[in-house]
Protein backbone atom coordinates (compact mmCIF):
# COMPACT_ATOMS: atom_id res chain seq x y z
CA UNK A 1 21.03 27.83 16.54
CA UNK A 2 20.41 24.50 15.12
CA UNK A 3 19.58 21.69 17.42
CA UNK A 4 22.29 18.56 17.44
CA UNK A 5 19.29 16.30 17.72
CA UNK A 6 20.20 13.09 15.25
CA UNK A 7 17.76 12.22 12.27
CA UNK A 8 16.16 9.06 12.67
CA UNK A 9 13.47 7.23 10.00
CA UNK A 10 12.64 3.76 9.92
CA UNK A 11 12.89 2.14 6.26
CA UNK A 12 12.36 -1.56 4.87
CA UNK A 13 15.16 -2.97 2.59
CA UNK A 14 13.34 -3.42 -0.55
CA UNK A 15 16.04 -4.76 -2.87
CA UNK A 16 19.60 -6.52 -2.57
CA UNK A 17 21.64 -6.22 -5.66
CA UNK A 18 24.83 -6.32 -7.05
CA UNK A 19 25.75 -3.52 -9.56
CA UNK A 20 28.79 -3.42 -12.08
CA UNK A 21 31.53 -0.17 -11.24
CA UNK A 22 33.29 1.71 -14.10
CA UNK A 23 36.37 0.17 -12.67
CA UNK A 24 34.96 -3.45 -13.16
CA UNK A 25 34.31 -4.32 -9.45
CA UNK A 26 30.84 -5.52 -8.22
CA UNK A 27 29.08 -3.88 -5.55
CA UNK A 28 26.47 -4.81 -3.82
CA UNK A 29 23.34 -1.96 -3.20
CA UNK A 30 20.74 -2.05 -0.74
CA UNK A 31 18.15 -0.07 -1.26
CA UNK A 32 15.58 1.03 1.91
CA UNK A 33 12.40 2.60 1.05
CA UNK A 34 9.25 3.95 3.82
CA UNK A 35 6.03 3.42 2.95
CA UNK A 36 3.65 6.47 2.99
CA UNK A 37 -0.08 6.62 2.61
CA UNK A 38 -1.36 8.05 -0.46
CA UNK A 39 -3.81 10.99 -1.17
CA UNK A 40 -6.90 9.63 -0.77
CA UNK A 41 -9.71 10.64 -3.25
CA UNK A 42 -9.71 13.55 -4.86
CA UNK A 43 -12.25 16.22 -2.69
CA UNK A 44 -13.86 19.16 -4.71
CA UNK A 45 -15.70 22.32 -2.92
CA UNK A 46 -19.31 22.13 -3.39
CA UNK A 47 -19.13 25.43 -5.57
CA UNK A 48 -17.05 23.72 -8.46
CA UNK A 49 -18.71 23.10 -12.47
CA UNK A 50 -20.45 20.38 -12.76
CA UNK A 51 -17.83 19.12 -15.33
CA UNK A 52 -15.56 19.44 -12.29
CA UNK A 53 -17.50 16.85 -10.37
CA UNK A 54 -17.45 14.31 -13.39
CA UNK A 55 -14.05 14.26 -13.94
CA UNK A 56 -13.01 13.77 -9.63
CA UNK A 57 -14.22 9.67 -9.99
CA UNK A 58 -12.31 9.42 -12.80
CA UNK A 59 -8.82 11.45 -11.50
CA UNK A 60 -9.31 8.38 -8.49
CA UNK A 61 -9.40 6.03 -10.69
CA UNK A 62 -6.38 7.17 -12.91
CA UNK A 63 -4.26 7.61 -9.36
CA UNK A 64 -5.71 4.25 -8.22
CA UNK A 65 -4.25 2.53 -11.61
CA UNK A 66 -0.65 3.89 -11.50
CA UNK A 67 1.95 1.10 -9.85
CA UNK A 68 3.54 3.97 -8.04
CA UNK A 69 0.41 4.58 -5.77
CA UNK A 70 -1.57 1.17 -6.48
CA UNK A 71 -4.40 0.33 -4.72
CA UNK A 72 -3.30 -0.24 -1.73
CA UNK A 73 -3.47 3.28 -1.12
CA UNK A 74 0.49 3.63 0.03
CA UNK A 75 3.36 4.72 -2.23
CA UNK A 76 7.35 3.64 -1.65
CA UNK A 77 9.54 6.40 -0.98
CA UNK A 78 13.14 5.57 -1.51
CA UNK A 79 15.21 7.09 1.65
CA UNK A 80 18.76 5.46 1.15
CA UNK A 81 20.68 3.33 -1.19
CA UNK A 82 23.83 1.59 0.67
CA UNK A 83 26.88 0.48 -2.08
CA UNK A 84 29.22 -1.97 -0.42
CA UNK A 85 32.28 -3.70 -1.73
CA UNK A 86 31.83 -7.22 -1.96
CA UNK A 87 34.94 -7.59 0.69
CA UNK A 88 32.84 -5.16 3.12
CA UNK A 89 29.37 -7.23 2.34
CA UNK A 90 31.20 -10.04 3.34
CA UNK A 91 32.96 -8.45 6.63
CA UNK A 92 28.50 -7.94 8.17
CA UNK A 93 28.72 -10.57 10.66
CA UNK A 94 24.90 -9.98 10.36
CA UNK A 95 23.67 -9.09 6.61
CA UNK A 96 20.22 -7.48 5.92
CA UNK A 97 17.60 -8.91 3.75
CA UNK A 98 14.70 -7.90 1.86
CA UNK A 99 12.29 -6.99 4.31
CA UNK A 100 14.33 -6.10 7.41
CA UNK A 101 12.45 -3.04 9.10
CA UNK A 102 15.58 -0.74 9.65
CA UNK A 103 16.56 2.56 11.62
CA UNK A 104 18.21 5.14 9.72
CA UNK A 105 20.12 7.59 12.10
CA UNK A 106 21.67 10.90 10.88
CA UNK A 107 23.83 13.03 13.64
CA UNK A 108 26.53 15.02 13.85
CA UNK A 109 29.47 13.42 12.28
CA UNK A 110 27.83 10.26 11.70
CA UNK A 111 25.60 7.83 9.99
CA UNK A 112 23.97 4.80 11.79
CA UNK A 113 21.97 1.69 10.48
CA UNK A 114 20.39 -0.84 12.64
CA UNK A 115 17.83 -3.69 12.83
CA UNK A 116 14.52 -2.05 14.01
């Protein structure tokens, strides 16, 4: 039987934007991302070709290069994108902003978002 334990994840809000409809209304989308470490360098058994071991450094290097994984080491994940009518963006008596640490909670029934 499946546990009724909720979800829970803690995400940053990344981005703030308002997007165009097909109906002409704006919303505005926040998105919420996690931040997850990388794979490190890339590890080859000792019984590998030696053409094997010179092309490792340079695999690094490519994965090092790529915005997506930087060199930082950690990658965004996106985890949840929020669309709210301008009315209901308005309504938050308390708005987030672009580098608020939040809680994402998934249960039974429900979906919960609060500062961290």
């Amino acid at each position: 039987m499946h546990s009724e334990t909720p979800v829970r994840f803690k995400a940053v809000v990344t981005n703030i934007s308002i997007v165009d409809t097909y109906w002409g209304e704006k919303v505005v989308k926040v998105d919420l991302t996690e931040e997850r470490e990388t794979p490190s360098t890339v590890i080859m058994p000792a019984e590998q070709s030696e053409l094997a071991r010179e092309i490792a450094p340079m695999i690094s290097q490519i994965f090092r290069a790529i915005p997506l994984f930087g060199a930082s080491g950690r990658a965004r994940l996106p985890r949840l994108s929020l669309y709210l009518t301008e009315e209901e963006w308005e309504k938050l008596s308390e708005r987030p902003t672009i580098g608020d640490l939040m809680e994402v909670e998934i249960g039974k029934g429900h979906v919960g978002l609060r500062k961290a």
